[in-house]
C-alpha atoms as a PDB file:
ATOM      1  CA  UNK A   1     -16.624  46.730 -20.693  1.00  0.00           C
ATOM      2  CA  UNK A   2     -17.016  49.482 -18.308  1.00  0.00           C
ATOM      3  CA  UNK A   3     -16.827  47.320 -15.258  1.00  0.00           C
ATOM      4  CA  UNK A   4     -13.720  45.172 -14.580  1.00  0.00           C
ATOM      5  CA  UNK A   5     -13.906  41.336 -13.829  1.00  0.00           C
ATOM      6  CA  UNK A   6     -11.134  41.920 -10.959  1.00  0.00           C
ATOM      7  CA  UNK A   7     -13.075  44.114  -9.417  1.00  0.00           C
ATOM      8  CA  UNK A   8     -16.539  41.725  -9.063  1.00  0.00           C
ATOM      9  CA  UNK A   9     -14.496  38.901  -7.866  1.00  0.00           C
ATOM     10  CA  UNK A  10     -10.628  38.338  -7.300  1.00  0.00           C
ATOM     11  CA  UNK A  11     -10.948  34.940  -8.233  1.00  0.00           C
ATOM     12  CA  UNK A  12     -12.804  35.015 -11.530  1.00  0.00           C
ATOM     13  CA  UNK A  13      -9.969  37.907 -12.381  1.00  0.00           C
ATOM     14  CA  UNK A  14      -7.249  35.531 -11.554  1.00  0.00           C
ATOM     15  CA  UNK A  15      -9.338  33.127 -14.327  1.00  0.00           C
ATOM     16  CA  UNK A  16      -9.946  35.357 -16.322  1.00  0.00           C
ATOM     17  CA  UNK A  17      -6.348  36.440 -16.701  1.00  0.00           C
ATOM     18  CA  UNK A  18      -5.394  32.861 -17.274  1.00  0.00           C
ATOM     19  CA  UNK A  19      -7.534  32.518 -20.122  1.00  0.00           C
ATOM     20  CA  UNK A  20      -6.654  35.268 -22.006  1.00  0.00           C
ATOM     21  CA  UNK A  21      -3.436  34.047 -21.844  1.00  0.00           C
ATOM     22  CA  UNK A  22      -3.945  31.186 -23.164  1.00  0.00           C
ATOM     23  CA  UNK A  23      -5.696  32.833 -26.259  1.00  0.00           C
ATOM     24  CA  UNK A  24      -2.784  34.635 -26.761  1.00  0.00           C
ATOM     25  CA  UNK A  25      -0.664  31.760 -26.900  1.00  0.00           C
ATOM     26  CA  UNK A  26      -2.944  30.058 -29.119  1.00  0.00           C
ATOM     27  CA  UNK A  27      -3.586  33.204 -31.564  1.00  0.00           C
ATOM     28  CA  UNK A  28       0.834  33.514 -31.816  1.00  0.00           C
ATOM     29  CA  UNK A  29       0.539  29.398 -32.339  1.00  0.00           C
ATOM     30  CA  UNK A  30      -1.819  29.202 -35.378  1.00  0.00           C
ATOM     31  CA  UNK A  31       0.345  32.346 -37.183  1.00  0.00           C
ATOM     32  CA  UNK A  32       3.379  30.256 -36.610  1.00  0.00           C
ATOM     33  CA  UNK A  33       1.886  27.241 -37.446  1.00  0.00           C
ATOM     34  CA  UNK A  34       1.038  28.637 -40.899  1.00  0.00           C
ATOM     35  CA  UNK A  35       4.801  29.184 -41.470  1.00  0.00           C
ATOM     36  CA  UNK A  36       5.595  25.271 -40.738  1.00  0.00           C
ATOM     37  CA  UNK A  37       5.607  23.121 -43.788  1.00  0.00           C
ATOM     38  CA  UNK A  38       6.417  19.733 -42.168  1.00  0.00           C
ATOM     39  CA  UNK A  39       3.998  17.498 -41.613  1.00  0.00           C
ATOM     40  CA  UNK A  40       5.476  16.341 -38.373  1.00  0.00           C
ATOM     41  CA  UNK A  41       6.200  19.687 -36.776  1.00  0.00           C
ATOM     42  CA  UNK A  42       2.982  20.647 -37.766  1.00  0.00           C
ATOM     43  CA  UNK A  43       1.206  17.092 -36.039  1.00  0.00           C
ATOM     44  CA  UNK A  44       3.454  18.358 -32.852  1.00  0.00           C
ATOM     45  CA  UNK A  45       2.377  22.349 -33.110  1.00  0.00           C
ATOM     46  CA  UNK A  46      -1.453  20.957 -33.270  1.00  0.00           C
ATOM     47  CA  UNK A  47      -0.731  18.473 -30.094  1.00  0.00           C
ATOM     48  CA  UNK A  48       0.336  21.763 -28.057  1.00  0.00           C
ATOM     49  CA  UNK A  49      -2.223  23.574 -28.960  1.00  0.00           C
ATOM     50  CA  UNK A  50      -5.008  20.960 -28.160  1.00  0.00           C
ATOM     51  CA  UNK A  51      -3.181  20.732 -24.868  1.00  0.00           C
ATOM     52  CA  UNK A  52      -3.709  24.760 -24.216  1.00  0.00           C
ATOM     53  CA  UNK A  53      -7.385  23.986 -25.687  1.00  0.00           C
ATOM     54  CA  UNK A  54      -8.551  21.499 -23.047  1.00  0.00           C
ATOM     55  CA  UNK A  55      -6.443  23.938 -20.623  1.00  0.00           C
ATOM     56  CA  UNK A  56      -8.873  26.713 -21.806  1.00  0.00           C
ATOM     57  CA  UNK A  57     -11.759  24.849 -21.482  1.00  0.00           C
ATOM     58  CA  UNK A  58     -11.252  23.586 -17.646  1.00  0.00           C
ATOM     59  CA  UNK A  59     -10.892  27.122 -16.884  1.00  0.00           C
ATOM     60  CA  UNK A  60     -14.288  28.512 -18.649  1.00  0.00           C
ATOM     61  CA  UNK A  61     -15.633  25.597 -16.763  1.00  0.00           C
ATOM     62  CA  UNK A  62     -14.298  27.093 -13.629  1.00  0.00           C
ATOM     63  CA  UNK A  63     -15.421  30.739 -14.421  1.00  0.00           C
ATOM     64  CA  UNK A  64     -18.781  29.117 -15.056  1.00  0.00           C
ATOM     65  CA  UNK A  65     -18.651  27.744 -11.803  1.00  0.00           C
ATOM     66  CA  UNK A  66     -18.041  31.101  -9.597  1.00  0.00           C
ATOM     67  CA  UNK A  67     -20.877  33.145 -12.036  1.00  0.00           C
ATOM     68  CA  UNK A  68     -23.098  30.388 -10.681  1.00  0.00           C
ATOM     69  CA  UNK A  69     -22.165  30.914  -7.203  1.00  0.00           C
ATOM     70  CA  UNK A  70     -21.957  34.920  -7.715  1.00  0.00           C
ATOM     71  CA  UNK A  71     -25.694  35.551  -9.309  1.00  0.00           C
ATOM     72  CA  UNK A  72     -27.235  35.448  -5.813  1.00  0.00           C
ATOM     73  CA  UNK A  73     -24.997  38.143  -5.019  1.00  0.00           C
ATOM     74  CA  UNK A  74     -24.658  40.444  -7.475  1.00  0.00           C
ATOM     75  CA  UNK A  75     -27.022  42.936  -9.397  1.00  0.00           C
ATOM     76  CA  UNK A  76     -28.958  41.523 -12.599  1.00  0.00           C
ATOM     77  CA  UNK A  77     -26.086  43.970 -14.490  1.00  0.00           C
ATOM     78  CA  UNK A  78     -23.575  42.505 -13.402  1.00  0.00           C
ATOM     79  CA  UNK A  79     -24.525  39.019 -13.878  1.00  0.00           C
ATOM     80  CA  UNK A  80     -25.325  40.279 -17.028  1.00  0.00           C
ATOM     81  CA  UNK A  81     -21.747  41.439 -17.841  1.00  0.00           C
ATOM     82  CA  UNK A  82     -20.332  38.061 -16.799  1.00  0.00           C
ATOM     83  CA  UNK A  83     -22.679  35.640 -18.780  1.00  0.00           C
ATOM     84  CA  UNK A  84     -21.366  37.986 -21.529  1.00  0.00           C
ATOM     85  CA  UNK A  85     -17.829  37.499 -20.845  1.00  0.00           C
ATOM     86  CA  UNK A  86     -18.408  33.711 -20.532  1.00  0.00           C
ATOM     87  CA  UNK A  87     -20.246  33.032 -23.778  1.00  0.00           C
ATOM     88  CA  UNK A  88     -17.310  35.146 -25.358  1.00  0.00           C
ATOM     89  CA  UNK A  89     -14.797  33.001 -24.333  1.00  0.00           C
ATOM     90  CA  UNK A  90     -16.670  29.920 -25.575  1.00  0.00           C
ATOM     91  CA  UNK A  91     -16.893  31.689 -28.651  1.00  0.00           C
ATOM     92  CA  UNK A  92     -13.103  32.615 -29.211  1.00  0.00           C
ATOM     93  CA  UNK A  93     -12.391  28.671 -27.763  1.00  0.00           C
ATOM     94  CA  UNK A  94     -15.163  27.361 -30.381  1.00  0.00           C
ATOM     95  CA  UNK A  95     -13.550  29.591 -33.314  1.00  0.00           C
ATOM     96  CA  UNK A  96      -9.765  28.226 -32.369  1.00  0.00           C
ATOM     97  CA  UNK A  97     -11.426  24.677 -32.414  1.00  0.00           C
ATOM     98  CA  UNK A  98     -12.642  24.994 -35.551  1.00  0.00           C
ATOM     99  CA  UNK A  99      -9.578  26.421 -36.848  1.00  0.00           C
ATOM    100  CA  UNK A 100      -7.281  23.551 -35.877  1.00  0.00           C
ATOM    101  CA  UNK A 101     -10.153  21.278 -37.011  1.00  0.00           C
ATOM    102  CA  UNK A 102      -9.256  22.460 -40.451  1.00  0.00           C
ATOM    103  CA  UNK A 103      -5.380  22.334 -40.094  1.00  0.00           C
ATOM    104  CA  UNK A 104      -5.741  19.092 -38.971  1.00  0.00           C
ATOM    105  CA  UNK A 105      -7.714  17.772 -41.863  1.00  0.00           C
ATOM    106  CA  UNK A 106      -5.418  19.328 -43.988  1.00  0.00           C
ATOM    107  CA  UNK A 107      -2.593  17.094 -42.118  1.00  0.00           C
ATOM    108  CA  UNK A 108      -4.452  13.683 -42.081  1.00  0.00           C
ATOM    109  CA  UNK A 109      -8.042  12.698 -43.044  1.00  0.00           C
ATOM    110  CA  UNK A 110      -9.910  11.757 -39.921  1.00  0.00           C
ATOM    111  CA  UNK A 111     -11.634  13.408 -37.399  1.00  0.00           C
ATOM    112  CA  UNK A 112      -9.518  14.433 -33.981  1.00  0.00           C
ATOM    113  CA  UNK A 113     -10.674  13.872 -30.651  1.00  0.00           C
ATOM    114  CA  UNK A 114     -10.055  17.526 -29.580  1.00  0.00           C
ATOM    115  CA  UNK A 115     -10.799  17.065 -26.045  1.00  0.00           C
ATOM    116  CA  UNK A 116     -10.886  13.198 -25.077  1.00  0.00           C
ATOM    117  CA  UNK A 117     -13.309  10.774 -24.346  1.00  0.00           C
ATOM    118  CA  UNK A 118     -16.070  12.078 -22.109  1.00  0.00           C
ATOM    119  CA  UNK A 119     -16.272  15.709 -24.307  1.00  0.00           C
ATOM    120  CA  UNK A 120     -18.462  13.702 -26.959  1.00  0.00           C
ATOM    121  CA  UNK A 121     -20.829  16.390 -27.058  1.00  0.00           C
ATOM    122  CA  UNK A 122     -18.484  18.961 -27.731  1.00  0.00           C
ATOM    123  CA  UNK A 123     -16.786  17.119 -30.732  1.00  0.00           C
ATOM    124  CA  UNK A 124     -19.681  16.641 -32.512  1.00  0.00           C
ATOM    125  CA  UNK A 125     -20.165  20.402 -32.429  1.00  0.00           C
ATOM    126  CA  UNK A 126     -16.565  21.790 -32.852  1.00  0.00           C
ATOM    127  CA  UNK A 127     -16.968  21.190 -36.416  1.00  0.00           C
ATOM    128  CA  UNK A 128     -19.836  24.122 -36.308  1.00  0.00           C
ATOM    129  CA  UNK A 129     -18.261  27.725 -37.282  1.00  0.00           C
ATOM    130  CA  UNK A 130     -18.532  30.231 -34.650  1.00  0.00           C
ATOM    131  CA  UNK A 131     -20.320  32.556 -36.945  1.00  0.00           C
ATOM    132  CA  UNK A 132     -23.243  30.382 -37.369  1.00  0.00           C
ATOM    133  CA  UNK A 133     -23.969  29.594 -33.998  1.00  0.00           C
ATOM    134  CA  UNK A 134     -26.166  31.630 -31.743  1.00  0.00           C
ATOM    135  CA  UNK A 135     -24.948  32.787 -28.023  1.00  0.00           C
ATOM    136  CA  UNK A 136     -27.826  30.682 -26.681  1.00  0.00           C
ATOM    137  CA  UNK A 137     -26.170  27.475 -28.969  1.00  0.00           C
ATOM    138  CA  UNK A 138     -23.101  28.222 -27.451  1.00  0.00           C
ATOM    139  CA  UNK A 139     -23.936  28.310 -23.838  1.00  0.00           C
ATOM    140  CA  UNK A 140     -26.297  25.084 -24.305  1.00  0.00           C
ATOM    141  CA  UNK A 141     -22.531  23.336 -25.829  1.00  0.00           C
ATOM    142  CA  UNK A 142     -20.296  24.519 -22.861  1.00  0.00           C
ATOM    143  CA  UNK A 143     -22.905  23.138 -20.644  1.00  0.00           C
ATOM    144  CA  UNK A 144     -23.645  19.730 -22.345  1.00  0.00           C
ATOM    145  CA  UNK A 145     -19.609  19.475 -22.235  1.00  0.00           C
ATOM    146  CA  UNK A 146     -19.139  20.198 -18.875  1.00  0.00           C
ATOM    147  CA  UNK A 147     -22.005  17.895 -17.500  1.00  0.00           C
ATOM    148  CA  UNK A 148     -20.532  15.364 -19.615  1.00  0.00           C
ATOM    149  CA  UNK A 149     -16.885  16.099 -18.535  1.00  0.00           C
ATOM    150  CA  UNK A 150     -18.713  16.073 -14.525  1.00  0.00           C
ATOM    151  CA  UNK A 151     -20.276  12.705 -15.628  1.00  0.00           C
ATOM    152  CA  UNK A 152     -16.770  11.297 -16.799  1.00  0.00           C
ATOM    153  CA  UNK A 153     -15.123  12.749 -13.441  1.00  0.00           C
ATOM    154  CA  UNK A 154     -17.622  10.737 -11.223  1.00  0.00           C
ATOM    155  CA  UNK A 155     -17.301   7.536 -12.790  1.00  0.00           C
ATOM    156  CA  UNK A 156     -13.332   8.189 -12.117  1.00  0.00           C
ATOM    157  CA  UNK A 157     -13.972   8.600  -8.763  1.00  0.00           C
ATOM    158  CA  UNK A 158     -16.235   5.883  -8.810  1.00  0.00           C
ATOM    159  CA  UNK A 159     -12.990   3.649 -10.045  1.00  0.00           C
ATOM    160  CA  UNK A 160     -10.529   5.384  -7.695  1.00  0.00           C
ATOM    161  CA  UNK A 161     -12.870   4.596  -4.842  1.00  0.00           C
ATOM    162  CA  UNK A 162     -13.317   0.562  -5.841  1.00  0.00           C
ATOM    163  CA  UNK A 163      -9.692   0.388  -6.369  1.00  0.00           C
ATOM    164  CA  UNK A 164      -9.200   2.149  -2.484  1.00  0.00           C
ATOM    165  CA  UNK A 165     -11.597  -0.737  -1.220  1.00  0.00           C
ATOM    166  CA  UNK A 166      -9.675  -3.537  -2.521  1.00  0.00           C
ATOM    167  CA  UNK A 167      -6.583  -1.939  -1.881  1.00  0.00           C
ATOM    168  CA  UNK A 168      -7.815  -1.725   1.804  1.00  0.00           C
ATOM    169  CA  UNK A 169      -9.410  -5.737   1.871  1.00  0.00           C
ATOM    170  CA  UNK A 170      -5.886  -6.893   0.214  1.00  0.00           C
ATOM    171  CA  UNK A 171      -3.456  -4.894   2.825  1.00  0.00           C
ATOM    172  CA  UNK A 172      -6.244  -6.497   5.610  1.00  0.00           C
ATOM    173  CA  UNK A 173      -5.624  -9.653   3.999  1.00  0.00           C
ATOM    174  CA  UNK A 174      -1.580  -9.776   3.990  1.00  0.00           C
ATOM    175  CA  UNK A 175      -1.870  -8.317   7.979  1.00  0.00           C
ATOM    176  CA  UNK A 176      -3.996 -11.304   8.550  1.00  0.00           C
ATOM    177  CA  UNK A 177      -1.402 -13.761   7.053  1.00  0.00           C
ATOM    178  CA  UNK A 178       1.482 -11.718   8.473  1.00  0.00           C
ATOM    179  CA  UNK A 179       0.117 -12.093  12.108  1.00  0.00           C
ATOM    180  CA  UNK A 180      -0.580 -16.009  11.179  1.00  0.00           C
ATOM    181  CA  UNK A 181       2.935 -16.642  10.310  1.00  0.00           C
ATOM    182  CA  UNK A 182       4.061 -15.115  13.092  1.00  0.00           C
ATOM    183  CA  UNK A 183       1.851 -17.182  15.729  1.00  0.00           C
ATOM    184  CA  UNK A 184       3.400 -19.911  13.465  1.00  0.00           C
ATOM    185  CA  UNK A 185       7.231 -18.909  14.031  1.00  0.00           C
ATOM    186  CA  UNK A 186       6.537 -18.273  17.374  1.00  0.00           C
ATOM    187  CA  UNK A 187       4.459 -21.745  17.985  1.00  0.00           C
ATOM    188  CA  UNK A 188       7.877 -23.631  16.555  1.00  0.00           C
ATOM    189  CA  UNK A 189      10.102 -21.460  18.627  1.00  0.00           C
ATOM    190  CA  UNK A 190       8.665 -22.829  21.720  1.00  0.00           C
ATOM    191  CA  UNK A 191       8.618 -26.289  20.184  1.00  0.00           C
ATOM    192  CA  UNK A 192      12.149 -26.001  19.403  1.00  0.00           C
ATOM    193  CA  UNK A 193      12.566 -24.708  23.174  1.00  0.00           C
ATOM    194  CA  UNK A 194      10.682 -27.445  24.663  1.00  0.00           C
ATOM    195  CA  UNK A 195      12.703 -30.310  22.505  1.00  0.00           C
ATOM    196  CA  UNK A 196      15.488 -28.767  23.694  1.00  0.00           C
ATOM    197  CA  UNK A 197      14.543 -29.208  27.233  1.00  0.00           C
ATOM    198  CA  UNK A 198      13.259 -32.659  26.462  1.00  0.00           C
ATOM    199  CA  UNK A 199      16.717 -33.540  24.988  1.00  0.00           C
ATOM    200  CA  UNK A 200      19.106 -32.135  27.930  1.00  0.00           C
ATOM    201  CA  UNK A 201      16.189 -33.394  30.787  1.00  0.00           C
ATOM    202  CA  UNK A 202      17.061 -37.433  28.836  1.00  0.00           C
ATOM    203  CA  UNK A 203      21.033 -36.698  28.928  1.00  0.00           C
ATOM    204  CA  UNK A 204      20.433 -35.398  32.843  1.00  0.00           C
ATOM    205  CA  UNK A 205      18.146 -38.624  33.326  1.00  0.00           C
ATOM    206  CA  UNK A 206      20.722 -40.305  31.562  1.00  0.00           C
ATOM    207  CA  UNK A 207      23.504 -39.940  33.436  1.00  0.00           C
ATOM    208  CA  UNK A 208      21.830 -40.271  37.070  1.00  0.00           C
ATOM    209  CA  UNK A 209      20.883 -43.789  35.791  1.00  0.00           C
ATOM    210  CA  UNK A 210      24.799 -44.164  34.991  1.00  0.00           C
ATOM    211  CA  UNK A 211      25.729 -43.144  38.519  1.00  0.00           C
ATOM    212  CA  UNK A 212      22.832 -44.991  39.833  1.00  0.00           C
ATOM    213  CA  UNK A 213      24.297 -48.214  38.383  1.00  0.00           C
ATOM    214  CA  UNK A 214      27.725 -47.487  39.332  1.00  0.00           C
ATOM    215  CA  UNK A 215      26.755 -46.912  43.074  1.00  0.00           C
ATOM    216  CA  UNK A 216      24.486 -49.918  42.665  1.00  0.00           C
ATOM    217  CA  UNK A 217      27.663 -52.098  41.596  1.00  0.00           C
ATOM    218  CA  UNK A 218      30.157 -50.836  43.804  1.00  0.00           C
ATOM    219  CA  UNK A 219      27.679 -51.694  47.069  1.00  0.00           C
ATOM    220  CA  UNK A 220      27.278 -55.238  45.460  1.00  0.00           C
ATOM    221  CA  UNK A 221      30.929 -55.704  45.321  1.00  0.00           C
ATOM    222  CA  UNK A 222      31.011 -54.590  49.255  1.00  0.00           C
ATOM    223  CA  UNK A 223      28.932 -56.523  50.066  1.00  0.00           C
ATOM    224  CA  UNK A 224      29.826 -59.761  48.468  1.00  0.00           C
ATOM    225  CA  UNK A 225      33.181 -59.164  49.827  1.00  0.00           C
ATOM    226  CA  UNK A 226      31.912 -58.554  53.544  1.00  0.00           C
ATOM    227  CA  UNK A 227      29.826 -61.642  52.935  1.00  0.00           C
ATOM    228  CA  UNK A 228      33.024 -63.952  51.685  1.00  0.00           C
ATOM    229  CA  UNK A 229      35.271 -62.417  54.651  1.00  0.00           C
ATOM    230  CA  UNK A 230      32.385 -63.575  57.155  1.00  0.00           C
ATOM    231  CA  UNK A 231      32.295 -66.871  55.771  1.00  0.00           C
ATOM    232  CA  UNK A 232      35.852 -67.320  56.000  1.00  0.00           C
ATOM    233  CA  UNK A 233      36.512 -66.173  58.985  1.00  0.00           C
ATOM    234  CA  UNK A 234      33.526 -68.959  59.931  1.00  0.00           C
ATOM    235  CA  UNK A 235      34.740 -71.514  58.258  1.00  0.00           C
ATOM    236  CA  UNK A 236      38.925 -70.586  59.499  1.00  0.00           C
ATOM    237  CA  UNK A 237      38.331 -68.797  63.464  1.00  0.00           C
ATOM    238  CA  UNK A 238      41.849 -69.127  63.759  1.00  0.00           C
ATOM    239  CA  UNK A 239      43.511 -67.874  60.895  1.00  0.00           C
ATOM    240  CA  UNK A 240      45.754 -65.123  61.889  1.00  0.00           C
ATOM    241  CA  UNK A 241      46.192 -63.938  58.074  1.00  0.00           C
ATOM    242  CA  UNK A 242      41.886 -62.432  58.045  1.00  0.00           C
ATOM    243  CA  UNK A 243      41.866 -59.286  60.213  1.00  0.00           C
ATOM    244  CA  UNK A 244      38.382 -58.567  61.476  1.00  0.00           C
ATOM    245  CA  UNK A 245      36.042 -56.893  60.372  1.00  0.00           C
ATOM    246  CA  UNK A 246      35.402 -53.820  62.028  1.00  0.00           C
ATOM    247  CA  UNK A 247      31.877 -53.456  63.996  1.00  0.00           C
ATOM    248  CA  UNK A 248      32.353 -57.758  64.232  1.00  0.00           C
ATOM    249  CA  UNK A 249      32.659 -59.140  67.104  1.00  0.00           C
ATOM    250  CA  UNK A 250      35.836 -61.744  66.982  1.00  0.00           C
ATOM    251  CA  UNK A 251      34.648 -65.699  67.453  1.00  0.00           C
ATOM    252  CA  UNK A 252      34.811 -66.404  71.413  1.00  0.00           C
ATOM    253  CA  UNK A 253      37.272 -69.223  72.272  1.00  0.00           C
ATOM    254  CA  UNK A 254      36.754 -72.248  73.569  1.00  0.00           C
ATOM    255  CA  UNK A 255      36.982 -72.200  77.088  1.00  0.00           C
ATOM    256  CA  UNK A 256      37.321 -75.311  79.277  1.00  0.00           C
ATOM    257  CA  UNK A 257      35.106 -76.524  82.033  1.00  0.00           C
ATOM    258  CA  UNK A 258      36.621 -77.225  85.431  1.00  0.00           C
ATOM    259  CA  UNK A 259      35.231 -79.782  87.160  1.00  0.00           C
ATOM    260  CA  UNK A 260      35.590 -79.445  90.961  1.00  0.00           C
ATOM    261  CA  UNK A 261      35.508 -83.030  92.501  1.00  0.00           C
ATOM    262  CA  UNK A 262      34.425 -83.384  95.809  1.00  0.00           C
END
């Protein structure tokens, strides 16, 4: 290829880079994997390399992507070059699918969801050999997987977003009864603090009526005694043994009448 993808677009380089990577990895993986005879090492081998499969293909996905973006831009030979490049890697990813398609029948005998639930469209196909598909067939599979894979994204949001909203109502919910309960707690605060007034206002009230009776007795007792010394002293004007009472005028005594004769 006479012109470099680095040098149309840094960021299709960068991908571009990754995924040859990963076909490296997966080219070393299958030789190895050839040289494993147990089953279960062989079950685990397959697992990785599905892993660096669905790696691969979220990646051509992404270079499909920034072609998309770039064909407004570029010359009609350059777009050229990179719808080239693209249905390439499909091819290489299709022929590795098909190849651990047939190590994995070997291993067990039932079909393997290569790439999860919403690449339906792609399983169906990945039992296809690369030789026997056109470019065209390839480029119509990538695309049918990747609106699929879009399709399976969006309902995920779709969830995500649900679950947000009823996270969101529920924390509303528990502010709600947090702020009730704490009009609550505060509400029996101040009826505790009222009670308690109400309790120490009855002992106050309490022990005025006490004193109240107390003063009330002791003036009773003063003045029944004031009364009985007043009768006494009536009833006895000359008894030397009842002092007066102060503010009382002592009885007058008799006084005799002189009669003046003539």
């Amino acid at each position: 290829m006479a012109v470099s993808i680095s040098s149309i677009s840094e960021e299709l380089g960068e991908i571009d880079g990754q995924i040859a990577d990963i076909f490296r990895a997966l080219s070393n993986g299958f030789q190895k994997f050839e040289k494993v005879k147990d089953a279960s090492r062989q079950s685990r081998q397959l697992e990785d390399l599905t892993g660096k499969m669905r790696e691969c293909k979220r990646l051509i996905k992404e270079f499909d992507r920034e072609v998309k973006e770039l064909e407004h831009t570029v010359d009609p030979d350059t777009s050229k070059i990179l719808n080239e490049k693209k249905q390439s890697m499909v091819k290489e990813l299709n022929s590795y699918v098909a190849l651990k398609k047939q190590y994995a029948t070997n291993i067990q005998n039932k079909r393997v969801d290569l790439f999860g639930g919403p690449a339906e469209g792609f399983e169906e196909d990945n039992g296809l050999q690369a030789s026997s598909m056109t470019n065209q067939q390839l480029m119509d599979n990538g695309h049918q997987m990747m609106d699929e894979t879009d399709q399976a994204i969006e309902r995920s949001k779709k969830v995500v977003h649900e679950t947000v909203n009823v996270g969101t109502e529920t924390a509303a919910a528990l502010k709600a009864q947090t702020e009730q309960m704490s009009r609550i707690v505060n509400e029996l605060d101040s009826i505790h603090f009222s009670i308690k007034k109400a309790s120490q206002l009855v002992k106050e009230i309490g022990r005025q009526v006490a004193t109240d009776r107390c003063i009330m007795a002791l003036l009773f007792l003063i003045v029944v005694g004031v009364i009985s010394i007043i009768i006494v002293k009536l009833v006895h004007p000359n008894n030397k043994d009842i002092r007066d009472i102060p503010g009382l005028a002592p009885p007058a005594p008799s006084r005799r009448l002189l009669w003046i004769s003539e």
